[in-house]
C-alpha atoms as a PDB file:
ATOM      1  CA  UNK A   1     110.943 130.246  41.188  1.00  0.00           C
ATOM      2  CA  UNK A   2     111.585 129.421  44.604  1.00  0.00           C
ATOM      3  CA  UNK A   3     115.319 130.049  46.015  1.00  0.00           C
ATOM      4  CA  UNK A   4     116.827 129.254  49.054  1.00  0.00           C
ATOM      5  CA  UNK A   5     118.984 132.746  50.810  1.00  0.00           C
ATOM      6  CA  UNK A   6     122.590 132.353  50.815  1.00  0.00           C
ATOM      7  CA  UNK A   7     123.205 128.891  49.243  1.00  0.00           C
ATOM      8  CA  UNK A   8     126.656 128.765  46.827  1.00  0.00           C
ATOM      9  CA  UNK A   9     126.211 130.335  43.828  1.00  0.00           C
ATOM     10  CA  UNK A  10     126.224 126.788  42.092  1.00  0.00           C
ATOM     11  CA  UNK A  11     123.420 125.945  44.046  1.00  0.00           C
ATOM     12  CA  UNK A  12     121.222 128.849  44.130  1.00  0.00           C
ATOM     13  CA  UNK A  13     119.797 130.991  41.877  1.00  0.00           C
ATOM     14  CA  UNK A  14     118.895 128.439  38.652  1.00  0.00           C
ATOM     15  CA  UNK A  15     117.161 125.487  41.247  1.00  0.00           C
ATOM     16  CA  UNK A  16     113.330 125.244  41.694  1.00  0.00           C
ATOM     17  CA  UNK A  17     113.336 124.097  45.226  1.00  0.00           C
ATOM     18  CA  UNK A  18     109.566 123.222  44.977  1.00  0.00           C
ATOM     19  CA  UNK A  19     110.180 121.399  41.654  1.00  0.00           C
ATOM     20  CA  UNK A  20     113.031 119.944  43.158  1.00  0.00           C
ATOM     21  CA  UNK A  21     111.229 118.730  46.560  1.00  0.00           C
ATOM     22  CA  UNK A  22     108.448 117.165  44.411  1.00  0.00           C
ATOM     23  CA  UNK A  23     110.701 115.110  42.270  1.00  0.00           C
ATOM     24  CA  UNK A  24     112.178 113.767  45.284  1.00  0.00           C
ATOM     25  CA  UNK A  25     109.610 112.034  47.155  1.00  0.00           C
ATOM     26  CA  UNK A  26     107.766 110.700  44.090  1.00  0.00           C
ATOM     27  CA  UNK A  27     110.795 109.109  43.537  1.00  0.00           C
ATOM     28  CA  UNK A  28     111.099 108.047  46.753  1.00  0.00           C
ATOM     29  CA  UNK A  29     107.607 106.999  47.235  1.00  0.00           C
ATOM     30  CA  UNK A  30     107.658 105.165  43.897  1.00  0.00           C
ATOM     31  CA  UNK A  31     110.130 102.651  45.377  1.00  0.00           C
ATOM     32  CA  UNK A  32     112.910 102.752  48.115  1.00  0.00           C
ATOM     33  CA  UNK A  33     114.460  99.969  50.185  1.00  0.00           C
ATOM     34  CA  UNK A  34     112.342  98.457  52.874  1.00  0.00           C
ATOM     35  CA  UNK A  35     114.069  98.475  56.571  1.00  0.00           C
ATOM     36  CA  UNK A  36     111.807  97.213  59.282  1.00  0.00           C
ATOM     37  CA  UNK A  37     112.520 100.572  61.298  1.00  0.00           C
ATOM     38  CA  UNK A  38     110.873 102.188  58.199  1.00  0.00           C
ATOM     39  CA  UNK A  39     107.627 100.340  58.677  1.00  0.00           C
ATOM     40  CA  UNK A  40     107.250 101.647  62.850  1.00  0.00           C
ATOM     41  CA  UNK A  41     106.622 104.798  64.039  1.00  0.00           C
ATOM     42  CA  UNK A  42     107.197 103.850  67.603  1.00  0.00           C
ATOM     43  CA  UNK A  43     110.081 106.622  68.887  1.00  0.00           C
ATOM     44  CA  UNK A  44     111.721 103.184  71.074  1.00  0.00           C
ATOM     45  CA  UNK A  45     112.318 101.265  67.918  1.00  0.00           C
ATOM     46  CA  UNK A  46     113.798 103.948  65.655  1.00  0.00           C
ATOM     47  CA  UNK A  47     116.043 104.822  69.000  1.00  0.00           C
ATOM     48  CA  UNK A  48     116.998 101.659  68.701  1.00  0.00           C
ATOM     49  CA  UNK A  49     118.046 101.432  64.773  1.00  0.00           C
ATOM     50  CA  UNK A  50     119.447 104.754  65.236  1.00  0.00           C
ATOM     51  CA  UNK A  51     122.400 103.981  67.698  1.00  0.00           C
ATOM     52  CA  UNK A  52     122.507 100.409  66.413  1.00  0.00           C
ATOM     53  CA  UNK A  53     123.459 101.885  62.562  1.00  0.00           C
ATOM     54  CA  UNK A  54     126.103 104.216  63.635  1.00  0.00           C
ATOM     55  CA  UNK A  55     129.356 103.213  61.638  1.00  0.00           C
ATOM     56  CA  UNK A  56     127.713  99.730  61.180  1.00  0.00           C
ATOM     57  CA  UNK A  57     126.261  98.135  57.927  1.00  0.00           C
ATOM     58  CA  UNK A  58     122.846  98.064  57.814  1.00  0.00           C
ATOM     59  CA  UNK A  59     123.079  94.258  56.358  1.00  0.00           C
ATOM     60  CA  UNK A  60     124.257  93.360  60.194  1.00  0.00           C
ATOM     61  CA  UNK A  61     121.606  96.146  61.668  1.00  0.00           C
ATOM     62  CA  UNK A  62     118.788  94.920  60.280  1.00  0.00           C
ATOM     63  CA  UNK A  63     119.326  91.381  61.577  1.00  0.00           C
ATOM     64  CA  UNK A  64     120.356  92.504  65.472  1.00  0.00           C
ATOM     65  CA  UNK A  65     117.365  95.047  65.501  1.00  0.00           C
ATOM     66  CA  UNK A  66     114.615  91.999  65.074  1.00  0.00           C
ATOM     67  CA  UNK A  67     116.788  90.085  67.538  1.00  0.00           C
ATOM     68  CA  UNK A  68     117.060  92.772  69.954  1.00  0.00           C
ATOM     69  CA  UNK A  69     113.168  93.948  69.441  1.00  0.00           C
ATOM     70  CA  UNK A  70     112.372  89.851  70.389  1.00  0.00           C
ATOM     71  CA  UNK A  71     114.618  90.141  73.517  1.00  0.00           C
ATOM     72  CA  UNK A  72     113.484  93.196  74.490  1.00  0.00           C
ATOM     73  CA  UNK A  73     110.166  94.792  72.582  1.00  0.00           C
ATOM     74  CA  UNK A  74     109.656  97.741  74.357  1.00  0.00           C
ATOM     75  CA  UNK A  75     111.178 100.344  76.334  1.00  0.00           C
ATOM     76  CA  UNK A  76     110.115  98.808  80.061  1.00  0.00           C
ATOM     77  CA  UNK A  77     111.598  95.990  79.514  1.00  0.00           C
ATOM     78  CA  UNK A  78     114.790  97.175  77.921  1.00  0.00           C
ATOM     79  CA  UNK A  79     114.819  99.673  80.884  1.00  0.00           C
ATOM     80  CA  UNK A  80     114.117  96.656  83.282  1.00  0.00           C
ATOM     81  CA  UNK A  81     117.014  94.231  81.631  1.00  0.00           C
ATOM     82  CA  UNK A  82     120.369  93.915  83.139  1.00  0.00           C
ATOM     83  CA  UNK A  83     122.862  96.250  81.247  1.00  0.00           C
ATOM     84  CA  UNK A  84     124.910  93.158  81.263  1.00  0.00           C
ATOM     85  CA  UNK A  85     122.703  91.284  79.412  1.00  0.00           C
ATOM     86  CA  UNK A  86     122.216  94.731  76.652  1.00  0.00           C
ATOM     87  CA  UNK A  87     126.225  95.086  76.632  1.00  0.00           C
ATOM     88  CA  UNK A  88     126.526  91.192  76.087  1.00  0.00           C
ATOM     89  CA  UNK A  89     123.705  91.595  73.198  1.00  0.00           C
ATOM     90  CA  UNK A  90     126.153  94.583  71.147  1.00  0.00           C
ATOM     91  CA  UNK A  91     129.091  92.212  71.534  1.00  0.00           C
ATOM     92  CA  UNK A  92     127.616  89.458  70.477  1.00  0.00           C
ATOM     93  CA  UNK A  93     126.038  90.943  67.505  1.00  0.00           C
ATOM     94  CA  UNK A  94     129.432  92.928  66.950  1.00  0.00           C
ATOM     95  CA  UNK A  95     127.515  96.608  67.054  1.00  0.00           C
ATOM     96  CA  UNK A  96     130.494  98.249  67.483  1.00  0.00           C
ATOM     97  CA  UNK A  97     131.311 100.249  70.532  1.00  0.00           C
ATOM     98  CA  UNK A  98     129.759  98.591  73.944  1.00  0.00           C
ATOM     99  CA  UNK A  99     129.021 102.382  75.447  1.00  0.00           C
ATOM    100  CA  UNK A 100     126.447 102.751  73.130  1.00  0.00           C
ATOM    101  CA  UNK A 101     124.423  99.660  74.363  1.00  0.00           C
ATOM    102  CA  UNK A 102     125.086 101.311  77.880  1.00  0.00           C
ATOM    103  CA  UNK A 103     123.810 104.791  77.280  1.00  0.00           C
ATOM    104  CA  UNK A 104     121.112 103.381  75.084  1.00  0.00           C
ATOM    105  CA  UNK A 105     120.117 101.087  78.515  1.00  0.00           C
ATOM    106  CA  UNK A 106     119.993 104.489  80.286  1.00  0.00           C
ATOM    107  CA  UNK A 107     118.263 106.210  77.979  1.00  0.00           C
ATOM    108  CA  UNK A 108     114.915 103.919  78.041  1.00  0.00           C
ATOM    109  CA  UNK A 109     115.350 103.982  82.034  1.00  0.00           C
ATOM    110  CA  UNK A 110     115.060 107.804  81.554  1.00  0.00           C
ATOM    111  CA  UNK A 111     112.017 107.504  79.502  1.00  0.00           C
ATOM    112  CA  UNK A 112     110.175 105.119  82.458  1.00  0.00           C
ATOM    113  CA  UNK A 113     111.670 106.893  85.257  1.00  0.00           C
ATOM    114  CA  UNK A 114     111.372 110.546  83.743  1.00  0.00           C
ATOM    115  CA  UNK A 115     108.900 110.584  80.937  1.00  0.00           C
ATOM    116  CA  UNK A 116     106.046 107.824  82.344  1.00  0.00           C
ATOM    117  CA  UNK A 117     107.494 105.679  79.438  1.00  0.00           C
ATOM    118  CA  UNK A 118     106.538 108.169  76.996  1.00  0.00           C
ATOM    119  CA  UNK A 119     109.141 109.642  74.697  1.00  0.00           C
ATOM    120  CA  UNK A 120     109.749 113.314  74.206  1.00  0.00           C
ATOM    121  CA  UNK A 121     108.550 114.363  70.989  1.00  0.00           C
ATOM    122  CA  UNK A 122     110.726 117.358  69.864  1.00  0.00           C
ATOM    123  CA  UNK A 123     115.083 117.368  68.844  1.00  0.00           C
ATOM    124  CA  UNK A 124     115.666 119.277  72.078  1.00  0.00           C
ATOM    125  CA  UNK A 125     114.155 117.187  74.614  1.00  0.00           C
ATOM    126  CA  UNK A 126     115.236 114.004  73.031  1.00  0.00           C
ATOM    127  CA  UNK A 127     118.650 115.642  73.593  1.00  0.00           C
ATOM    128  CA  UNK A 128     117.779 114.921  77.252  1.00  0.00           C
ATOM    129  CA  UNK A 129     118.202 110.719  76.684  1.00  0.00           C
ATOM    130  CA  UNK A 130     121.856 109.690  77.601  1.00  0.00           C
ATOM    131  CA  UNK A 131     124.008 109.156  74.206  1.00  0.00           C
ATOM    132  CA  UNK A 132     121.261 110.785  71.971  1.00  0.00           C
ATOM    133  CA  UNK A 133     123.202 114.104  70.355  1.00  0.00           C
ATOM    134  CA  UNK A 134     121.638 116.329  67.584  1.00  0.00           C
ATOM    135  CA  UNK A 135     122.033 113.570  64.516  1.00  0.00           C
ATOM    136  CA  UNK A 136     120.043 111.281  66.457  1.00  0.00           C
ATOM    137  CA  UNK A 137     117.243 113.503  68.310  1.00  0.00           C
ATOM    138  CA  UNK A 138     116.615 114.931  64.531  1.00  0.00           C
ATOM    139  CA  UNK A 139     115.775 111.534  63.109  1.00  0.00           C
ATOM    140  CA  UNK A 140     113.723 110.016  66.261  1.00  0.00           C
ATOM    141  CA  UNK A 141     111.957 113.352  66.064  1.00  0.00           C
ATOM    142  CA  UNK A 142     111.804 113.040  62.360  1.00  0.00           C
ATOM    143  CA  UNK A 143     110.580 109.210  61.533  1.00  0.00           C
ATOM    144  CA  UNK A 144     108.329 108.840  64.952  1.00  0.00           C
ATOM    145  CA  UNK A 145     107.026 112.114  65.018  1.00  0.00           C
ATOM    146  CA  UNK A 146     107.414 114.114  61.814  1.00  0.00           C
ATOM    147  CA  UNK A 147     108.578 117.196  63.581  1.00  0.00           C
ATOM    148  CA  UNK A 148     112.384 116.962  63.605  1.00  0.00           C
ATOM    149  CA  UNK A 149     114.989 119.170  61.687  1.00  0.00           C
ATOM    150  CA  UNK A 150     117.714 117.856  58.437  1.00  0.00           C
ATOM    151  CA  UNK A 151     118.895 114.830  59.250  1.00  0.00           C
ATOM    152  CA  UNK A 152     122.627 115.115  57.890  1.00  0.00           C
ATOM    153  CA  UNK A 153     124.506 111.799  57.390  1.00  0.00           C
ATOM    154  CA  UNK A 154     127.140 110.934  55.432  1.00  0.00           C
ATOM    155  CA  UNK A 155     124.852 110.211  52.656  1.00  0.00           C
ATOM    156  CA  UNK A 156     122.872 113.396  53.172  1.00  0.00           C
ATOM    157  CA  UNK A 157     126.504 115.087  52.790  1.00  0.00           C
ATOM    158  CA  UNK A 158     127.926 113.473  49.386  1.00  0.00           C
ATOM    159  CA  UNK A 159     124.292 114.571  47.510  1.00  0.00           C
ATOM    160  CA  UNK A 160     124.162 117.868  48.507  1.00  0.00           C
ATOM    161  CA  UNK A 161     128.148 118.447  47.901  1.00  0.00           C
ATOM    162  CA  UNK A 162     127.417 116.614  44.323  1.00  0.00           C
ATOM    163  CA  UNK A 163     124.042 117.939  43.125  1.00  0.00           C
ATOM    164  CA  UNK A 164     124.256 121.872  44.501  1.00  0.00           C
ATOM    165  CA  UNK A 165     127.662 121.955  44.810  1.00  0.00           C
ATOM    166  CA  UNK A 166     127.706 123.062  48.442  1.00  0.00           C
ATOM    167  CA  UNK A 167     130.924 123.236  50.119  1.00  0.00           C
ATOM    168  CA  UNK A 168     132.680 120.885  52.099  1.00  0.00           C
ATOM    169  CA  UNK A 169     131.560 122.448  55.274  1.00  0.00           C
ATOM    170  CA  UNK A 170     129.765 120.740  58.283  1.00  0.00           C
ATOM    171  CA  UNK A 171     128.112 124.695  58.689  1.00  0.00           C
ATOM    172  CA  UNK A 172     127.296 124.713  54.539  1.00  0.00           C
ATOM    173  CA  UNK A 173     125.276 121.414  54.776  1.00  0.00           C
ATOM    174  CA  UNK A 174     123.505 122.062  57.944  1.00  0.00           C
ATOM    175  CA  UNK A 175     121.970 125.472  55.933  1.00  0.00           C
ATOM    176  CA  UNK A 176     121.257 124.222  52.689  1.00  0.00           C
ATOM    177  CA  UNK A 177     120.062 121.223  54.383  1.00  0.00           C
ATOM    178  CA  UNK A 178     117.796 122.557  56.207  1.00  0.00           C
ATOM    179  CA  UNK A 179     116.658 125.181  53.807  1.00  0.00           C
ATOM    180  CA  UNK A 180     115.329 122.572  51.347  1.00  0.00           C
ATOM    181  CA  UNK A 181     113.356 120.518  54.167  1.00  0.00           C
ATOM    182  CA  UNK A 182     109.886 121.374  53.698  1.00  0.00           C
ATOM    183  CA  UNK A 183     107.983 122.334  56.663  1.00  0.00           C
ATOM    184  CA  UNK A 184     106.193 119.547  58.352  1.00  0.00           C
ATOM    185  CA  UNK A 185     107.351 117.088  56.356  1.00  0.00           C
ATOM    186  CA  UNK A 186     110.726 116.026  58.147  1.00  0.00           C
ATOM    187  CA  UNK A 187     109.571 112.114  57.961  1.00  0.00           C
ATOM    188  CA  UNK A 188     109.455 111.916  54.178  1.00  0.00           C
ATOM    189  CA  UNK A 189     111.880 114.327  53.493  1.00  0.00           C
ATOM    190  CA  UNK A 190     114.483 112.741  55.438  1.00  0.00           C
ATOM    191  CA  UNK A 191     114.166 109.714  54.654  1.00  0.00           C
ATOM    192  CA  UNK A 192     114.238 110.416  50.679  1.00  0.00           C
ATOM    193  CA  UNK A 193     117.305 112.563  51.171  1.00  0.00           C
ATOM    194  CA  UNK A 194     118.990 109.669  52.836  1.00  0.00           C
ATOM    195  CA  UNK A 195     117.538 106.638  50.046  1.00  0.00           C
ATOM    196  CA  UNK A 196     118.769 109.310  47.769  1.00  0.00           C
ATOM    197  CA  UNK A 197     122.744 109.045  49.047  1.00  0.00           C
ATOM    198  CA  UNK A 198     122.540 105.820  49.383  1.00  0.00           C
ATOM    199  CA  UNK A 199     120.738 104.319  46.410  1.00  0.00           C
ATOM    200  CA  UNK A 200     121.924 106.564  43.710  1.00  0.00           C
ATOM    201  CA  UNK A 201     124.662 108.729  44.598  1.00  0.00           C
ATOM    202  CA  UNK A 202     126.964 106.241  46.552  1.00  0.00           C
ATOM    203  CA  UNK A 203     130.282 106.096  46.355  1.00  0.00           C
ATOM    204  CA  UNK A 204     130.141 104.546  42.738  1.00  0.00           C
ATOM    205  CA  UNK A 205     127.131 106.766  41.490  1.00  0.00           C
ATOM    206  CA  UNK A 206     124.355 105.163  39.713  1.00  0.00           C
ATOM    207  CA  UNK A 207     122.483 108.127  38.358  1.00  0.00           C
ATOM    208  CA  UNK A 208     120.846 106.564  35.321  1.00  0.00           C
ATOM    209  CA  UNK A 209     120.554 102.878  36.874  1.00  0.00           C
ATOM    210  CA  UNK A 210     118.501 103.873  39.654  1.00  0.00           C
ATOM    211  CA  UNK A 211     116.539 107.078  37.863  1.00  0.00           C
ATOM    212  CA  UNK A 212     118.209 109.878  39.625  1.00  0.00           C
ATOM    213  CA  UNK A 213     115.256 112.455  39.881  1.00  0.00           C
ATOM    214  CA  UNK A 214     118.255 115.136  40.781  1.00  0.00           C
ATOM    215  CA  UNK A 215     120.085 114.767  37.711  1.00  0.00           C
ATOM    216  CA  UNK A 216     118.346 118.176  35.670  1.00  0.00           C
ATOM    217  CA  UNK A 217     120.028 120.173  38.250  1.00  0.00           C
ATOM    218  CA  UNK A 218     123.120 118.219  39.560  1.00  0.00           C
ATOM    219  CA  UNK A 219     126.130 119.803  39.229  1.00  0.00           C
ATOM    220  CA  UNK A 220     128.489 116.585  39.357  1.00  0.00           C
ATOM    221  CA  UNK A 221     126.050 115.107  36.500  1.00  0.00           C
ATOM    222  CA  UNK A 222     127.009 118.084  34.444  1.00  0.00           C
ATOM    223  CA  UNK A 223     130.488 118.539  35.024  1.00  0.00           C
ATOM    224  CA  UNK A 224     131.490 114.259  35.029  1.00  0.00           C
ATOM    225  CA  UNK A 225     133.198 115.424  38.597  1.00  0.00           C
ATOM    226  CA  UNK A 226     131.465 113.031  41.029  1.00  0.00           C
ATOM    227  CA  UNK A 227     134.428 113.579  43.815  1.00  0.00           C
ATOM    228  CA  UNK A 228     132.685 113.347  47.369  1.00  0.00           C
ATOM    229  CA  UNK A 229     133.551 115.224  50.584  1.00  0.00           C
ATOM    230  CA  UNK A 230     136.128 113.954  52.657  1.00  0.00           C
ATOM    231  CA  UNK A 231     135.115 111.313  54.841  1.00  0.00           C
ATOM    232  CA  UNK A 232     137.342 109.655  57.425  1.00  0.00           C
ATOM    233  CA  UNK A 233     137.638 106.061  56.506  1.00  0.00           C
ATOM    234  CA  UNK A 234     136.400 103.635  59.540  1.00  0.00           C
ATOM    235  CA  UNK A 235     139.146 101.143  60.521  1.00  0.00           C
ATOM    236  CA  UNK A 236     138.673  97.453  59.788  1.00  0.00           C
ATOM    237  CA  UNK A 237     136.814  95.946  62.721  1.00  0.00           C
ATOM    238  CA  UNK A 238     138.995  92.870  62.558  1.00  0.00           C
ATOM    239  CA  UNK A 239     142.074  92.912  65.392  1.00  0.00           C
ATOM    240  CA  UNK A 240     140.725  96.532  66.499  1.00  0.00           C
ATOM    241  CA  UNK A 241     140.927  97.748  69.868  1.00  0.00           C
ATOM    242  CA  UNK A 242     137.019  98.228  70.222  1.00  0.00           C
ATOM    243  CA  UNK A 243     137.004  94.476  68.810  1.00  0.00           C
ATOM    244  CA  UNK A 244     139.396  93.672  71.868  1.00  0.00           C
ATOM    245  CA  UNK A 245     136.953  95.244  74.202  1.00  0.00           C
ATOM    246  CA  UNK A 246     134.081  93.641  73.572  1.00  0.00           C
ATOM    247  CA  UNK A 247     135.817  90.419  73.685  1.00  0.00           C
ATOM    248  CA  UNK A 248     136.853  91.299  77.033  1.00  0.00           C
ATOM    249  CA  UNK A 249     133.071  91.937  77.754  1.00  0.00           C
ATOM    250  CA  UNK A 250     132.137  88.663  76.424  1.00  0.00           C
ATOM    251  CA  UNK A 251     134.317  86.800  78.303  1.00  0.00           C
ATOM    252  CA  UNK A 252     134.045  88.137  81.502  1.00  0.00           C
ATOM    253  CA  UNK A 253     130.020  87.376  80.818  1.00  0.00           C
ATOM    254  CA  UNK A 254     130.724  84.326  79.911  1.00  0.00           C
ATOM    255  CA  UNK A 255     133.025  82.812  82.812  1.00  0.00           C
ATOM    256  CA  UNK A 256     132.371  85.627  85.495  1.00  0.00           C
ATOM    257  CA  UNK A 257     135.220  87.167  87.247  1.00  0.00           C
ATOM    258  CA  UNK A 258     139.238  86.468  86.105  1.00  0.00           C
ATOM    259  CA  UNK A 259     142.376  87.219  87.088  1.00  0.00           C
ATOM    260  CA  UNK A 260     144.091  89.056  84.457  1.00  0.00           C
ATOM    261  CA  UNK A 261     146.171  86.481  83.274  1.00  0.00           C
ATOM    262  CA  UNK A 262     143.064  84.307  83.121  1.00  0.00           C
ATOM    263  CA  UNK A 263     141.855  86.543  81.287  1.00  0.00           C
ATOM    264  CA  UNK A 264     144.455  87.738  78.967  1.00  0.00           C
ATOM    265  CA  UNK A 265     144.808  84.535  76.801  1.00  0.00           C
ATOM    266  CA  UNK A 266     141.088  84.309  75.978  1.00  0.00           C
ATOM    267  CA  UNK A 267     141.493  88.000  74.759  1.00  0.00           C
ATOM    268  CA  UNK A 268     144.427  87.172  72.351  1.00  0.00           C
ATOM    269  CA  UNK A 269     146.270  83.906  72.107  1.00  0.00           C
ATOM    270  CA  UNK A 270     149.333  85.661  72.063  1.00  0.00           C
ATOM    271  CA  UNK A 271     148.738  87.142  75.224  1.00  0.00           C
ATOM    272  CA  UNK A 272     152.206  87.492  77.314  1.00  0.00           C
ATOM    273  CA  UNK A 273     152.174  88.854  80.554  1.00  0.00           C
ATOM    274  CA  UNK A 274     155.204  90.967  80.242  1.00  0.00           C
ATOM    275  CA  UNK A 275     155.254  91.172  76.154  1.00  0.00           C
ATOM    276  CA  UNK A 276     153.578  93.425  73.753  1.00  0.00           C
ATOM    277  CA  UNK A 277     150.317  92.375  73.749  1.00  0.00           C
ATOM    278  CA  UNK A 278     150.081  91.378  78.253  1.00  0.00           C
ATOM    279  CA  UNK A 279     149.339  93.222  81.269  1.00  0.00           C
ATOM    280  CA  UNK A 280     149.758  96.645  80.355  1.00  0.00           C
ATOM    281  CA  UNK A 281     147.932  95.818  77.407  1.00  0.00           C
ATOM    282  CA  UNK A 282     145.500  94.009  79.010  1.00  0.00           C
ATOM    283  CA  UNK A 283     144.887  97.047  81.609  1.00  0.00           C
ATOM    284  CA  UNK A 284     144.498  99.399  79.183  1.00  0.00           C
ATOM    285  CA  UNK A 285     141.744  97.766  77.944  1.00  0.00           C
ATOM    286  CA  UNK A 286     140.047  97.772  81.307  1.00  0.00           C
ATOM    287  CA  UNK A 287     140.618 101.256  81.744  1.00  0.00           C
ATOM    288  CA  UNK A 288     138.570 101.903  79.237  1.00  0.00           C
ATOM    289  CA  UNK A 289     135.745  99.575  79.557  1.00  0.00           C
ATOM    290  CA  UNK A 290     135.963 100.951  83.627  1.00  0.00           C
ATOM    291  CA  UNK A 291     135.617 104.723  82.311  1.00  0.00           C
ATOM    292  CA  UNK A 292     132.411 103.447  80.688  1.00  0.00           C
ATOM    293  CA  UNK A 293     130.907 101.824  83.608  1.00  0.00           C
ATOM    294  CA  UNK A 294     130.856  98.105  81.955  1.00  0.00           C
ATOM    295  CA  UNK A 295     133.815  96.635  84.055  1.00  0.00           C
ATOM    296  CA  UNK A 296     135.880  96.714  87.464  1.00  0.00           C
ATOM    297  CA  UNK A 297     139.552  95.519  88.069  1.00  0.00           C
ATOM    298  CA  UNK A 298     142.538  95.522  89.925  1.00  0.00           C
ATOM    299  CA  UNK A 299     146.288  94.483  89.787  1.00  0.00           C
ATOM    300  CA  UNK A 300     144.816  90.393  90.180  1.00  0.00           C
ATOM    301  CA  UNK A 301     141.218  90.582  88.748  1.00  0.00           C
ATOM    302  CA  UNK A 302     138.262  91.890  86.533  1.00  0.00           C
ATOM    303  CA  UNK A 303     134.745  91.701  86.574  1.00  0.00           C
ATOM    304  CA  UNK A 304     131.665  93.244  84.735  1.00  0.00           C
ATOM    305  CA  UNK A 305     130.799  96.409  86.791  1.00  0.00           C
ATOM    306  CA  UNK A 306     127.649  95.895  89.024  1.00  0.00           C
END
């Protein structure tokens, strides 16, 4: 019997961990969802994937990663683009927030101009790339060069808090998380856990439809409780203010430089200069998109940032 130190009692002392890591990946290896990011080892496109799925359905990823990967297949010529041009891409494609195309733009400069254009291979150094924090060094590390730590998503989260009954604690998955990854096998391992949350323990669990290998020792399977940790819901997309800002973005792409009341009415038709949604509005906006280095403006006009 192989036990993990200091996991909830749930969790602990009646789990084969081996047992329980074998079961896993054969079930994972027998059949899992096929993403084109799980077909490359190349560290570029997983970067890629990686800050293109964050808080974004992978139904819309999957289609903006081929089309970004055909604009720009490697990282010299995503370093060479015009951030512009990369900014323009995530608002077209609606990725969600535009800094991430910018930091992502910086990163693969960093690679050229740092690195020789090769990537650093290990969570801390990856660290290093503008925009890349622990989540994401762990999986580039992880599913380019099998060497990373737990990767701990949201899915990672709900099967863990389900099956072992670990606490709803950022600290509590991090440990057991990282207590059950078996050593040089990060690539595998992370990617089951994560096929795992999101095939068969979901939101709406399917633990018999899609063969659960986890069920023997999951505590929610037990018990009938399949409550998940609290997760804060992501507001609709749709009349946001990050929606707003990459229309700004777009526009100002599109047409070049406008004064702000030029500008205003292509962002919302019910732009009024002096109502709810006008020039205070309008420059709030700006202020934002300024802080990130995407646009510049004053009291008569805005343009993309140089």
């Amino acid at each position: 019997m192989s036990e993990v130190d200091d996991w909830p009692a749930n969790a602990g002392g009646d789990v084969d961990v081996e047992l329980l890591r074998e079961q896993l990946v054969a079930w994972y290896e027998r059949d899992h969802r096929s993403f084109p990011w799980r077909e490359t080892t190349d560290p570029y496109r997983i970067l890629v994937s990686e800050v293109m799925s964050q808080q974004t359905q992978l139904g819309r990823v999957e289609s903006a990663y081929r089309d970004f990967l055909e604009e720009w297949p490697d990282v010299e010529s995503l370093a060479a683009a015009d951030r512009a041009d990369v900014v323009g891409f995530w608002t077209d494609h609606a990725l969600g927030y535009n800094n991430r195309a910018k930091y992502l733009h910086q990163a693969a400069g960093q690679v050229v101009d740092e690195y020789d254009g090769t990537f650093p291979e290990s969570p801390a150094e990856l660290q290093e790339l503008m925009g890349v924090g622990p989540y994401t060094a762990n999986a580039v590390a992880s599913f380019a060069f099998n060497n990373g730590g737990a990767v701990v998503d949201t899915n990672v989260k709900r099967v863990l808090y389900r099956a072992l009954d670990v606490p709803d604690s950022d600290d509590a998955f991090e440990q057991v998380a990282t207590e059950l990854l078996p050593g040089g096998e990060s690539r595998v391992w992370n990617n089951a856990m994560m096929e795992l949350g999101g095939v068969a323990c979901g939101k709406t669990p399917a633990c018999e439809e899609a063969a659960c290998p986890w069920r023997e020792w999951c505590h929610a399977y037990q018990t009938g409780d399949f409550t998940a940790p609290d997760v804060p819901n992501q507001p609709d997309f749709e009349g946001s203010r990050r929606q707003m800002r990459g229309r700004v973005v777009r526009t100002l792409r599109q047409h070049g430089p406008l004064t702000l009341d030029d500008l205003g009415p292509r962002i919302r038709v019910d732009y009024a200069p002096d109502g709810e949604y006008g020039r205070e509005w309008l420059t709030g906006l700006l202020a934002d998109l300024a802080d990130d280095g995407l646009v510049e403006y004053d009291d008569e006009e805005a343009r993309l940032a140089a």
